[in-house]
PDB file of N, CA and C in Angstrom:
ATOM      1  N   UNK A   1      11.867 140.507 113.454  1.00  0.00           N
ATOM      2  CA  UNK A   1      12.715 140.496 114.625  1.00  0.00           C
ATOM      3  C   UNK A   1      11.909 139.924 115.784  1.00  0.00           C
ATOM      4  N   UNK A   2      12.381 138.762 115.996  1.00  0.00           N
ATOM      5  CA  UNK A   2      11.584 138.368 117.674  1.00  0.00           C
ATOM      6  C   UNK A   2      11.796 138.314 119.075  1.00  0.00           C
ATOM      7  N   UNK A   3      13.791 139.179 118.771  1.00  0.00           N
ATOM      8  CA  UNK A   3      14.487 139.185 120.043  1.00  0.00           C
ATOM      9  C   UNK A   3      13.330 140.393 120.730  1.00  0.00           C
ATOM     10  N   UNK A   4      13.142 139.734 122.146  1.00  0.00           N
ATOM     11  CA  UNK A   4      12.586 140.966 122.714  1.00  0.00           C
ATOM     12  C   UNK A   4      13.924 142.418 123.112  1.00  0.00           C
ATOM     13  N   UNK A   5      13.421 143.385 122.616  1.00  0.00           N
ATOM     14  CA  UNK A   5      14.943 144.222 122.967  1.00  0.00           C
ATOM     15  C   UNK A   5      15.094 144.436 124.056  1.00  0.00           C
ATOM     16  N   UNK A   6      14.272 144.391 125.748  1.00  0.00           N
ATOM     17  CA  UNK A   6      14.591 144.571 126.329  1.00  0.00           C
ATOM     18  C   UNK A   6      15.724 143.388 127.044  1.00  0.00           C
ATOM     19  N   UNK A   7      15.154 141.806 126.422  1.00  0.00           N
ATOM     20  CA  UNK A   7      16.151 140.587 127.008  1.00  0.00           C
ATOM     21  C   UNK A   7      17.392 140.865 126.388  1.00  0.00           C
ATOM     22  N   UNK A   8      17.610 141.747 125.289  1.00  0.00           N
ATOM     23  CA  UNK A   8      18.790 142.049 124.457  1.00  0.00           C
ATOM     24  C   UNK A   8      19.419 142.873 125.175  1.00  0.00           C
ATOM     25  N   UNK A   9      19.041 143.914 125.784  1.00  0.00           N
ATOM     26  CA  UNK A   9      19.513 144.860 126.838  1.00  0.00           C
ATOM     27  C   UNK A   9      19.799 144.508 128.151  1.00  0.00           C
ATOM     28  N   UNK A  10      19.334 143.628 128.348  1.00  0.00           N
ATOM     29  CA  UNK A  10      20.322 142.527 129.666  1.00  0.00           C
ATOM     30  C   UNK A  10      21.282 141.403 129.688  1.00  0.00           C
ATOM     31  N   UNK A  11      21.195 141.074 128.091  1.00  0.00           N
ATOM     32  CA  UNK A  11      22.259 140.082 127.606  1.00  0.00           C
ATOM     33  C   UNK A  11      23.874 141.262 127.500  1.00  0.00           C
ATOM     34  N   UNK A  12      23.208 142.894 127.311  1.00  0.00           N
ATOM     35  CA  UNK A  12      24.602 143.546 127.151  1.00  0.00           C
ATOM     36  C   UNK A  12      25.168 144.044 128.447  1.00  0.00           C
ATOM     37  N   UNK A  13      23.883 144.452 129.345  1.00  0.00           N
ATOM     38  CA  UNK A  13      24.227 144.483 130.560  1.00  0.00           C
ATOM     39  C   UNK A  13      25.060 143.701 131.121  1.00  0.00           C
ATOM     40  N   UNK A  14      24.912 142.110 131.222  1.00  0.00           N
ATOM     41  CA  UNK A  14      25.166 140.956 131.829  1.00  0.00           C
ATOM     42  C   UNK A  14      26.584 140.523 131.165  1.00  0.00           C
ATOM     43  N   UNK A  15      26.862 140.885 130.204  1.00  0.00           N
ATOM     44  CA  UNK A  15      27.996 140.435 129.789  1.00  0.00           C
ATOM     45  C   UNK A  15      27.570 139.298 128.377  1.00  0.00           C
ATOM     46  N   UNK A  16      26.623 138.595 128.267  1.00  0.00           N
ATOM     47  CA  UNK A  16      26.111 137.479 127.702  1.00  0.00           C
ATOM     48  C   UNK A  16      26.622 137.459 126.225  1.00  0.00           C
ATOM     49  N   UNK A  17      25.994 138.524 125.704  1.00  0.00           N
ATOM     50  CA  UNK A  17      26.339 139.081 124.222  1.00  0.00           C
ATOM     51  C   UNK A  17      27.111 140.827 124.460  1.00  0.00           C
ATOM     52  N   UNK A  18      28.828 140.418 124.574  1.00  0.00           N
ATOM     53  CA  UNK A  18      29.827 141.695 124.428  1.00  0.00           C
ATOM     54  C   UNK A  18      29.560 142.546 123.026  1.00  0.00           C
ATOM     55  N   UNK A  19      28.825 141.865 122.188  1.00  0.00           N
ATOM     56  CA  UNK A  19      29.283 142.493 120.751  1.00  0.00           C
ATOM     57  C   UNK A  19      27.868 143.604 120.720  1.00  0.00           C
ATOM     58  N   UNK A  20      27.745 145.013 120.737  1.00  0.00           N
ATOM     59  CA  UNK A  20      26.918 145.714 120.410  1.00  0.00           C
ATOM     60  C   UNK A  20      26.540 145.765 118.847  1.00  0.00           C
ATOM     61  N   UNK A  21      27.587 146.051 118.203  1.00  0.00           N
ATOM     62  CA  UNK A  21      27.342 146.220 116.725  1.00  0.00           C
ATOM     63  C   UNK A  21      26.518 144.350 116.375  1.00  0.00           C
ATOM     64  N   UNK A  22      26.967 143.366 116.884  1.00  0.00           N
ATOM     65  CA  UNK A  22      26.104 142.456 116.707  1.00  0.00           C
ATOM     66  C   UNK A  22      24.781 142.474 116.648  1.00  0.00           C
ATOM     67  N   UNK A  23      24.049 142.991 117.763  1.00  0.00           N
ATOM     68  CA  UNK A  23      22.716 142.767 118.144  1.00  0.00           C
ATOM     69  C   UNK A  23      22.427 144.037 117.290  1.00  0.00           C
ATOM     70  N   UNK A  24      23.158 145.015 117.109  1.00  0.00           N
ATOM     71  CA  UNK A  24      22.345 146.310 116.597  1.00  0.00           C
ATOM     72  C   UNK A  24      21.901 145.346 115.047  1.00  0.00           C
ATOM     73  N   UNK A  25      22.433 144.794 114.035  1.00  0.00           N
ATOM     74  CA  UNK A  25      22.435 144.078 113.308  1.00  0.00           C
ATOM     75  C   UNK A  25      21.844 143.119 112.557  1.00  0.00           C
ATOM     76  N   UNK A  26      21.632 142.282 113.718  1.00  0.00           N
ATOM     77  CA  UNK A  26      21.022 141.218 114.267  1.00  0.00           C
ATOM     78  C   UNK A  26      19.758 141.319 114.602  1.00  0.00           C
ATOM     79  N   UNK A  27      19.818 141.667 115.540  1.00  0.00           N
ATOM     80  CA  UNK A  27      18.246 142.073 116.263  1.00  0.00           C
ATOM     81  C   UNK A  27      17.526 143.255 116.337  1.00  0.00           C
ATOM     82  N   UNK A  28      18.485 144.406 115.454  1.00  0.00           N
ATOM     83  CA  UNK A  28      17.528 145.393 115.242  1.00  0.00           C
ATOM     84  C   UNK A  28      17.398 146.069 116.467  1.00  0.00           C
ATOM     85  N   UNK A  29      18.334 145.627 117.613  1.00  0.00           N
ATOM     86  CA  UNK A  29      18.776 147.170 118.849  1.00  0.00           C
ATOM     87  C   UNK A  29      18.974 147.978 118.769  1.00  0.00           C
ATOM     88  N   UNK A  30      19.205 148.975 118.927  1.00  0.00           N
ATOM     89  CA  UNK A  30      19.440 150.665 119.396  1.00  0.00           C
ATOM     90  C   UNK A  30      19.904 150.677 120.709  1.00  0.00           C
ATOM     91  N   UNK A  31      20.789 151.257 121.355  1.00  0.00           N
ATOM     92  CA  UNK A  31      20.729 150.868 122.689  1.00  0.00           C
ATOM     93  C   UNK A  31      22.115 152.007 122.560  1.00  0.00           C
ATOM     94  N   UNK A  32      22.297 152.894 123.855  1.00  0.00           N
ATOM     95  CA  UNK A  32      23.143 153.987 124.033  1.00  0.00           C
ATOM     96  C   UNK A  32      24.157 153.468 125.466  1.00  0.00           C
ATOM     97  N   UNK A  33      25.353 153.507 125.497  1.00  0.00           N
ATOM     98  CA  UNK A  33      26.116 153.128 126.399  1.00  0.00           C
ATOM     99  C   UNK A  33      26.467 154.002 127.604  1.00  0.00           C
ATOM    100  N   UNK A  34      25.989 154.499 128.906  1.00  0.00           N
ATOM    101  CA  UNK A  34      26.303 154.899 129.569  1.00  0.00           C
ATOM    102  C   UNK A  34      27.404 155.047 130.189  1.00  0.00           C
ATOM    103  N   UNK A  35      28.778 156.108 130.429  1.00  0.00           N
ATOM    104  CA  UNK A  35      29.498 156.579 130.887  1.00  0.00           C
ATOM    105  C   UNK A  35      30.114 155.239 131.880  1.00  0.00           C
ATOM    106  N   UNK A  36      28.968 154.447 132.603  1.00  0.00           N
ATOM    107  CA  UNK A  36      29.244 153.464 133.279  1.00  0.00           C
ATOM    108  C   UNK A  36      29.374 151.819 132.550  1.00  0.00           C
ATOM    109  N   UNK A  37      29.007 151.891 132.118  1.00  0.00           N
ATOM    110  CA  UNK A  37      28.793 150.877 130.503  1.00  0.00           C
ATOM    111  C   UNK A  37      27.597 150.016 130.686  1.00  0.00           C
ATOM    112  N   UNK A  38      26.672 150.648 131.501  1.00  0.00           N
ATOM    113  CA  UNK A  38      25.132 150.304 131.455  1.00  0.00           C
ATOM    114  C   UNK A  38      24.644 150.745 129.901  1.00  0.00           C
ATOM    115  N   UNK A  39      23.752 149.745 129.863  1.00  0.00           N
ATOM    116  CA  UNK A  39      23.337 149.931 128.068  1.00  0.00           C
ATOM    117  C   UNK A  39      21.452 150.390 128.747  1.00  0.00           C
ATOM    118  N   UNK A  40      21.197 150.934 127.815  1.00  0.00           N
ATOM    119  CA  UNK A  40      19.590 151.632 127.744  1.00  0.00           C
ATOM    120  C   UNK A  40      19.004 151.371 126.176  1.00  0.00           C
ATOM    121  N   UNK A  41      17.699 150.969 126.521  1.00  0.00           N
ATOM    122  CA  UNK A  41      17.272 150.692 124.776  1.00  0.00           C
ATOM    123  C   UNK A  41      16.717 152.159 124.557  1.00  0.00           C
ATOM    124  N   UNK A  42      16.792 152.166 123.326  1.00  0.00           N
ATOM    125  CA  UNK A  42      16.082 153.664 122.099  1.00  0.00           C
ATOM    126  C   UNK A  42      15.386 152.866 121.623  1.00  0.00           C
ATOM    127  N   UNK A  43      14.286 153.035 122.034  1.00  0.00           N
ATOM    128  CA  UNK A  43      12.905 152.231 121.580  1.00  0.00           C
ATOM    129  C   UNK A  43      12.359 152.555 119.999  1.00  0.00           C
ATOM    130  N   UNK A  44      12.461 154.423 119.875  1.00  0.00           N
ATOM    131  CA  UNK A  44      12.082 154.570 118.718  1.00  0.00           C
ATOM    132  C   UNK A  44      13.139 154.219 117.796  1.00  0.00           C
ATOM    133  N   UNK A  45      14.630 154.773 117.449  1.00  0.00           N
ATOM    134  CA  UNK A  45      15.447 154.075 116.971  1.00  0.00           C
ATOM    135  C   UNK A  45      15.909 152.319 116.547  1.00  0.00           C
ATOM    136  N   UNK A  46      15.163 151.667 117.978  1.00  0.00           N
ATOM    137  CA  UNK A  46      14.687 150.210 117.556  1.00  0.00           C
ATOM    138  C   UNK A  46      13.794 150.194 116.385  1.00  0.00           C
ATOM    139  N   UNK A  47      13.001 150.513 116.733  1.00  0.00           N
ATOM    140  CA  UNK A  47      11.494 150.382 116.099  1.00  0.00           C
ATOM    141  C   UNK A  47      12.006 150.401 114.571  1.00  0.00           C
ATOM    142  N   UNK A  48      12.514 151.987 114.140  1.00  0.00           N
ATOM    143  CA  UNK A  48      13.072 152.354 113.030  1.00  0.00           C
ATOM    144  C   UNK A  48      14.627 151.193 112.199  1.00  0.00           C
ATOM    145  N   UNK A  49      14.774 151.245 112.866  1.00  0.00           N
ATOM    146  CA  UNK A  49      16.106 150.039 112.810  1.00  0.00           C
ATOM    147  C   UNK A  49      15.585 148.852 112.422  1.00  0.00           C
ATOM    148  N   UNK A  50      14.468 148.094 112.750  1.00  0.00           N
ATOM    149  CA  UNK A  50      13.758 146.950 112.586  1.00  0.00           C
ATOM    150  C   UNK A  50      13.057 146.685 111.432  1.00  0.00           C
ATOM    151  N   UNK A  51      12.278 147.806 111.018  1.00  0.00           N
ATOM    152  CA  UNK A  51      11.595 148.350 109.889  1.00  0.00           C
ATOM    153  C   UNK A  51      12.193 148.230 108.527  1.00  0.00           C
ATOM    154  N   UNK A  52      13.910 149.199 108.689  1.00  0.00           N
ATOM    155  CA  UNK A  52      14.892 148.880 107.670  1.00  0.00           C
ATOM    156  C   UNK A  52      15.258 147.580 107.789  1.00  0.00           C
ATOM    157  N   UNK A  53      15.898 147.118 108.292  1.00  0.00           N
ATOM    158  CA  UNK A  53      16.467 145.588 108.594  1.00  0.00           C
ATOM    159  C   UNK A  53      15.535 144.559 107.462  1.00  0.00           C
ATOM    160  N   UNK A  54      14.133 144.528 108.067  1.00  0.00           N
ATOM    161  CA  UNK A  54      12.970 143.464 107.278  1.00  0.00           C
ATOM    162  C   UNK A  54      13.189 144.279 105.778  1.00  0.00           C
ATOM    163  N   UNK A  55      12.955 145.344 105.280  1.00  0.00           N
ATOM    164  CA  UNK A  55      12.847 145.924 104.271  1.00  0.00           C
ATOM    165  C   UNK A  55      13.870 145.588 103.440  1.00  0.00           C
ATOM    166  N   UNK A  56      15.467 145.074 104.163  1.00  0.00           N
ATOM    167  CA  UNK A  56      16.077 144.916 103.465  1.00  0.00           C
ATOM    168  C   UNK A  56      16.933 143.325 103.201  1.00  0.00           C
ATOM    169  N   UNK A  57      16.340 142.901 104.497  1.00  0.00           N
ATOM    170  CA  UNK A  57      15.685 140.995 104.385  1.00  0.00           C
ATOM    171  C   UNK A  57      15.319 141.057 103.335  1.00  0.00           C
ATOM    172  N   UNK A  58      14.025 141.628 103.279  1.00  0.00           N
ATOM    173  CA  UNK A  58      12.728 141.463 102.123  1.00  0.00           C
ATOM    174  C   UNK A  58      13.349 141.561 101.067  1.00  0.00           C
ATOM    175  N   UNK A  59      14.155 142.300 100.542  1.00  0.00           N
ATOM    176  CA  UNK A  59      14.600 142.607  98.999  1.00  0.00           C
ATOM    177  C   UNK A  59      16.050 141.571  98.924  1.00  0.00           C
ATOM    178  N   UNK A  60      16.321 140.836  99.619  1.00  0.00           N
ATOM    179  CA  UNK A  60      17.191 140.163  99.497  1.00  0.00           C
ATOM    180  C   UNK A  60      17.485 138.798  99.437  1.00  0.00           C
ATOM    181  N   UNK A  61      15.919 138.185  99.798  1.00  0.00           N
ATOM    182  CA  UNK A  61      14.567 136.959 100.121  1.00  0.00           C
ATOM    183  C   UNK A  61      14.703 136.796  98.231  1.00  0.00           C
ATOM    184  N   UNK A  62      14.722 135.088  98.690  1.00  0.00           N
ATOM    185  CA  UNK A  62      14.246 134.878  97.314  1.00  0.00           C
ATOM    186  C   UNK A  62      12.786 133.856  97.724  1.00  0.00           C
ATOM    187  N   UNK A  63      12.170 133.847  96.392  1.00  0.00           N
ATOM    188  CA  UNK A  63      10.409 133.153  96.293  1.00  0.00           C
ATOM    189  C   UNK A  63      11.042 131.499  96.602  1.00  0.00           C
ATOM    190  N   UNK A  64      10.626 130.957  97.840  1.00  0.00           N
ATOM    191  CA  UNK A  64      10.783 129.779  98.154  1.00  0.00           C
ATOM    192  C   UNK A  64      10.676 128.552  96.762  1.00  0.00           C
ATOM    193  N   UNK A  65      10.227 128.847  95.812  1.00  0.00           N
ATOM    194  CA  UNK A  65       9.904 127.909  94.731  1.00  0.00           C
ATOM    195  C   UNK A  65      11.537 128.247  94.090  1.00  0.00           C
ATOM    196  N   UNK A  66      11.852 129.001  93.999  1.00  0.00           N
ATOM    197  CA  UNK A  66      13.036 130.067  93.205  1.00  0.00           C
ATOM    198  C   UNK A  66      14.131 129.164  93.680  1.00  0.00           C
ATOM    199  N   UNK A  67      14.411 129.589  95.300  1.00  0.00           N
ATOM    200  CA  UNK A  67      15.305 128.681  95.943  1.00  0.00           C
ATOM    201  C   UNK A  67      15.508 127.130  95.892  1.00  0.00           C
ATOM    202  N   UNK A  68      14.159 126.661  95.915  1.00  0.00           N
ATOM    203  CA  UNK A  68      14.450 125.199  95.514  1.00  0.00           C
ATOM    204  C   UNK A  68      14.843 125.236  94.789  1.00  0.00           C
ATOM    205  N   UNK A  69      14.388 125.464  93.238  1.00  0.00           N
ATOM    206  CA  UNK A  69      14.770 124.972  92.170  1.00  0.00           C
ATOM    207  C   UNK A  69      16.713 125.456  91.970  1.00  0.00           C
ATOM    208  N   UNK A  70      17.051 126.591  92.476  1.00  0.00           N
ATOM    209  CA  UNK A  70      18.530 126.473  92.501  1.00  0.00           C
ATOM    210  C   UNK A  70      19.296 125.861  93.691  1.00  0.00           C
ATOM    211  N   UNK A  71      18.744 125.692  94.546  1.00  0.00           N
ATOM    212  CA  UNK A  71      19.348 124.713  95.363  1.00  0.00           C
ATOM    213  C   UNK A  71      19.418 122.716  95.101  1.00  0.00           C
ATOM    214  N   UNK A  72      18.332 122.647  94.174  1.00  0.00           N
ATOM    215  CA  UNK A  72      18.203 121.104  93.800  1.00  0.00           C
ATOM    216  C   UNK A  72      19.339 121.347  92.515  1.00  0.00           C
ATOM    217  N   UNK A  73      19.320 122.050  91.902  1.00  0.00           N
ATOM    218  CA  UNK A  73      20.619 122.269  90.781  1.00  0.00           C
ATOM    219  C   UNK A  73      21.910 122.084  91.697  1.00  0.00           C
ATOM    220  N   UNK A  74      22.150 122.304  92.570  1.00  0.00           N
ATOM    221  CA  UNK A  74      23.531 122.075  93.830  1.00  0.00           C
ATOM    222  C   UNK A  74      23.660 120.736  93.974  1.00  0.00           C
ATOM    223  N   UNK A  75      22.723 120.492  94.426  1.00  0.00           N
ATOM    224  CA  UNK A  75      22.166 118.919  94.743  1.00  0.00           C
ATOM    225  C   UNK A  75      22.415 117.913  93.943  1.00  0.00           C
ATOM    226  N   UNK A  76      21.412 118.008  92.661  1.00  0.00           N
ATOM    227  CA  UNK A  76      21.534 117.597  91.907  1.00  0.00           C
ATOM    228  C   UNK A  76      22.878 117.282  90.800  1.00  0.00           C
ATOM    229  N   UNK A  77      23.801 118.388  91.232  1.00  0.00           N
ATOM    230  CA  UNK A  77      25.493 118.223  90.675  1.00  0.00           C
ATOM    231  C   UNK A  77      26.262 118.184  91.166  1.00  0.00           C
ATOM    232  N   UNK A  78      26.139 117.693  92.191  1.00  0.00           N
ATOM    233  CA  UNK A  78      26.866 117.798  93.758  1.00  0.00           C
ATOM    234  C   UNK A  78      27.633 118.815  94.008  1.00  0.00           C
ATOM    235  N   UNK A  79      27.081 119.934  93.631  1.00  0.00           N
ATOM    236  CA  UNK A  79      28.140 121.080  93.272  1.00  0.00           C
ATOM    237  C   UNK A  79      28.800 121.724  94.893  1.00  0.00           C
ATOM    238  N   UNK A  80      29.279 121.010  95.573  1.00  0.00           N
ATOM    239  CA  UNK A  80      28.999 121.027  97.160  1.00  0.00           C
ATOM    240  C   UNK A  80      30.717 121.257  97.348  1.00  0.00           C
ATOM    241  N   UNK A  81      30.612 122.418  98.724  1.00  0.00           N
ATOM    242  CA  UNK A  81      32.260 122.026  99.184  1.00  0.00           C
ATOM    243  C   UNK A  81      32.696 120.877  99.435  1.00  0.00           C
ATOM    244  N   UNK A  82      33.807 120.810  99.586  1.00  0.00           N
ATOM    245  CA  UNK A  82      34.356 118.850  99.356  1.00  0.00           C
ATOM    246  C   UNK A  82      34.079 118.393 101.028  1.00  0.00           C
ATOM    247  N   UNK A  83      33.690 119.346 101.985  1.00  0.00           N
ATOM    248  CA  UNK A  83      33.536 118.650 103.443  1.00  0.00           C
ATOM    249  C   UNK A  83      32.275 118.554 103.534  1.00  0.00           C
ATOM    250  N   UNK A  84      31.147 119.600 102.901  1.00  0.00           N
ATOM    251  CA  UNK A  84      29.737 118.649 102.584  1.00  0.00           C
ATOM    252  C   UNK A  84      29.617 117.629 101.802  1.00  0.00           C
ATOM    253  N   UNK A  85      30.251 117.924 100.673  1.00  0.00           N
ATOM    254  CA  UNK A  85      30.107 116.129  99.995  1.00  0.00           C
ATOM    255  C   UNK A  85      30.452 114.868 100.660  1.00  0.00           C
ATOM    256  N   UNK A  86      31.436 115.483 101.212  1.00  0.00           N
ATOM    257  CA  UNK A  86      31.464 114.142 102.259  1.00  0.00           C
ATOM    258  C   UNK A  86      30.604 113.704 103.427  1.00  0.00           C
ATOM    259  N   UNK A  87      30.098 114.529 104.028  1.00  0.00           N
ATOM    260  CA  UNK A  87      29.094 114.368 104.372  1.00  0.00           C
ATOM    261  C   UNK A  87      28.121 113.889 104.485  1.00  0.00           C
ATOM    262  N   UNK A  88      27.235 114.415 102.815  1.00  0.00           N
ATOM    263  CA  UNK A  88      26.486 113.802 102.250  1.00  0.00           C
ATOM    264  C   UNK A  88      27.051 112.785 101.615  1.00  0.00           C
ATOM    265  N   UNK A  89      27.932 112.327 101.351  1.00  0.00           N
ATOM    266  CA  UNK A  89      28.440 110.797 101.193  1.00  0.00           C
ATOM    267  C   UNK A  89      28.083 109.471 101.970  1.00  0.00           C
ATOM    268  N   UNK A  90      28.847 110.370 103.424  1.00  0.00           N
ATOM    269  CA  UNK A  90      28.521 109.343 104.399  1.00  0.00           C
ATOM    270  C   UNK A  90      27.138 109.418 104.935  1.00  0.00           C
ATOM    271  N   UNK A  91      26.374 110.458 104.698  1.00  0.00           N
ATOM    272  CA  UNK A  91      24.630 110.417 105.286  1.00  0.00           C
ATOM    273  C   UNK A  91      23.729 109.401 104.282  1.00  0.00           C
ATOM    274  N   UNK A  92      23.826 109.486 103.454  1.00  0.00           N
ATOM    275  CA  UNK A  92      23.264 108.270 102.416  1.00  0.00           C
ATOM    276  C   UNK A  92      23.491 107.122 102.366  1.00  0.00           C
ATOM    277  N   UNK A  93      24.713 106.802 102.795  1.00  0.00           N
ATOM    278  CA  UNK A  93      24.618 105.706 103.792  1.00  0.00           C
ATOM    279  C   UNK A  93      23.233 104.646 104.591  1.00  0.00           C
ATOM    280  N   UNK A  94      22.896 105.720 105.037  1.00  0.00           N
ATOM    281  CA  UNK A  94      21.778 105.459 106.084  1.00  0.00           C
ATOM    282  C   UNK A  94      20.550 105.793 105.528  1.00  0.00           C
ATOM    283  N   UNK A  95      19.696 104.286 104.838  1.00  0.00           N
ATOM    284  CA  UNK A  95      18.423 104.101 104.640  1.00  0.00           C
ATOM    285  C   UNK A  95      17.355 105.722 104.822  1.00  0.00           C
ATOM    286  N   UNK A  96      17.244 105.245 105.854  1.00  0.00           N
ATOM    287  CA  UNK A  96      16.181 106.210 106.641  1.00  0.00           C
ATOM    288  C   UNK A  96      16.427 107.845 105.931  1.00  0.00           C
ATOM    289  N   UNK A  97      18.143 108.595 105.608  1.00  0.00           N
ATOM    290  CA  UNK A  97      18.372 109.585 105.621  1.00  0.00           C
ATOM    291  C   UNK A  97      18.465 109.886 104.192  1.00  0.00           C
ATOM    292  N   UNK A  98      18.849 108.674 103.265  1.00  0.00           N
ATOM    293  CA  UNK A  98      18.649 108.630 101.896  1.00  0.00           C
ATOM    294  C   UNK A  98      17.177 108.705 101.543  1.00  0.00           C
ATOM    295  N   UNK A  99      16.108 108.331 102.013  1.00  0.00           N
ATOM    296  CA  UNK A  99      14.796 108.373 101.787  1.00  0.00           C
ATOM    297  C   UNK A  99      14.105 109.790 101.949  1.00  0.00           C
ATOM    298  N   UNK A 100      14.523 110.397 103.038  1.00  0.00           N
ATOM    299  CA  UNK A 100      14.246 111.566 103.652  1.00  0.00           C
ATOM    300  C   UNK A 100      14.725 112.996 102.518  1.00  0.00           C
ATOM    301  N   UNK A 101      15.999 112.141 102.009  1.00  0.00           N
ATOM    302  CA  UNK A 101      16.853 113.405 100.967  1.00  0.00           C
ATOM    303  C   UNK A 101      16.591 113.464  99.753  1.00  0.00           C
ATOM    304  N   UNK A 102      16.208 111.958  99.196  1.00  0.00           N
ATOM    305  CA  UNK A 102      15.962 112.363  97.720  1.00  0.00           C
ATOM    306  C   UNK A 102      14.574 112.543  97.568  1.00  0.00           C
ATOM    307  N   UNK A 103      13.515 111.765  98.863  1.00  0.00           N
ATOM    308  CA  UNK A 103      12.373 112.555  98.714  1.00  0.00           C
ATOM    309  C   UNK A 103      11.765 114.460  98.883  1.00  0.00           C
ATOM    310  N   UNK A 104      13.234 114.426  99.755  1.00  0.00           N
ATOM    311  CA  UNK A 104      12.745 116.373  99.795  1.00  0.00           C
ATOM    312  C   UNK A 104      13.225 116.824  98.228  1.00  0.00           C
ATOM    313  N   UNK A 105      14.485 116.872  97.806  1.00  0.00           N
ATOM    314  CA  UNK A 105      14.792 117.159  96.552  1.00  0.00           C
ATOM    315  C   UNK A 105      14.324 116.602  95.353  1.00  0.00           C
ATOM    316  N   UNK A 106      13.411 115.254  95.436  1.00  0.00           N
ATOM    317  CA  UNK A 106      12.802 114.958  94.038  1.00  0.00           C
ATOM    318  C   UNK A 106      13.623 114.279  93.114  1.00  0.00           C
ATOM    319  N   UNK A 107      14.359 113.490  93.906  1.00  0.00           N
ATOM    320  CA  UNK A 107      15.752 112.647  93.147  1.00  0.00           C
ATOM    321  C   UNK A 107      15.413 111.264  93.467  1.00  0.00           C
ATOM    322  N   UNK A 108      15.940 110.621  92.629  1.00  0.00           N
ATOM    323  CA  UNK A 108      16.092 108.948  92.414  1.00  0.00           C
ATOM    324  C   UNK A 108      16.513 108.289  93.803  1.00  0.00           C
ATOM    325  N   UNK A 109      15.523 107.218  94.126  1.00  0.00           N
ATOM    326  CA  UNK A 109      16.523 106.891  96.010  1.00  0.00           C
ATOM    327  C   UNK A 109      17.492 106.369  95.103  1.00  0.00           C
ATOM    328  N   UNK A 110      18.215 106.155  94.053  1.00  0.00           N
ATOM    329  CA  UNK A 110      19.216 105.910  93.824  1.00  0.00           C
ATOM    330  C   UNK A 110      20.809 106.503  93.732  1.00  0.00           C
ATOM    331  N   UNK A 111      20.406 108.111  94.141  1.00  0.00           N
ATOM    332  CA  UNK A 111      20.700 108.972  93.770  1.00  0.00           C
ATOM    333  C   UNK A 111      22.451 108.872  94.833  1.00  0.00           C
TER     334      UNK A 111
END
């Protein structure tokens, strides 16, 4: 988590970010709503909240080698919604962006 919670606690103050259950979520806030609808952070409840959150990032993280290799299987079969394929239709197009793509994925510039 790198939101600082106190800039999170003036984004609810301020109006910026309305959604509490967002940031609790998100950023791993705690924060109690005052009678006036001033928000206050729970620092330890942060803390604790943040802890679970990564813990359950963590178990839900796949091994970057893992991900490639099933994401180049996507790639590789264009197994793509039909408004990314198009997309990537029209991005290959362009030299520069075809070079850039089949060199990250390990595909034919013919590809």
């Amino acid at each position: 988590m790198t939101a600082n919670p106190n800039a999170v606690i003036e984004d609810l103050n301020s109006g910026v970010c309305p959604d509490y259950d967002f940031v609790k979520e998100m950023h791993g806030v705690v924060a109690e709503q005052a009678s006036d609808g001033t928000w206050t952070l729970d620092q330890a409840s942060t803390d604790a909240k943040r802890v679970d959150l990564r813990k359950k990032r963590l178990s839900e993280s796949s091994d970057l080698k893992d991900w490639w290799a099933e994401e180049r299987d996507i790639v590789q079969n264009a197994a793509f919604f039909p408004e990314v394929g198009l997309m990537y239709n029209e991005s290959l197009s362009f030299d520069k962006f075809r070079k850039e793509f089949t060199s990250f994925w390990n595909l034919p510039l013919e590809f």
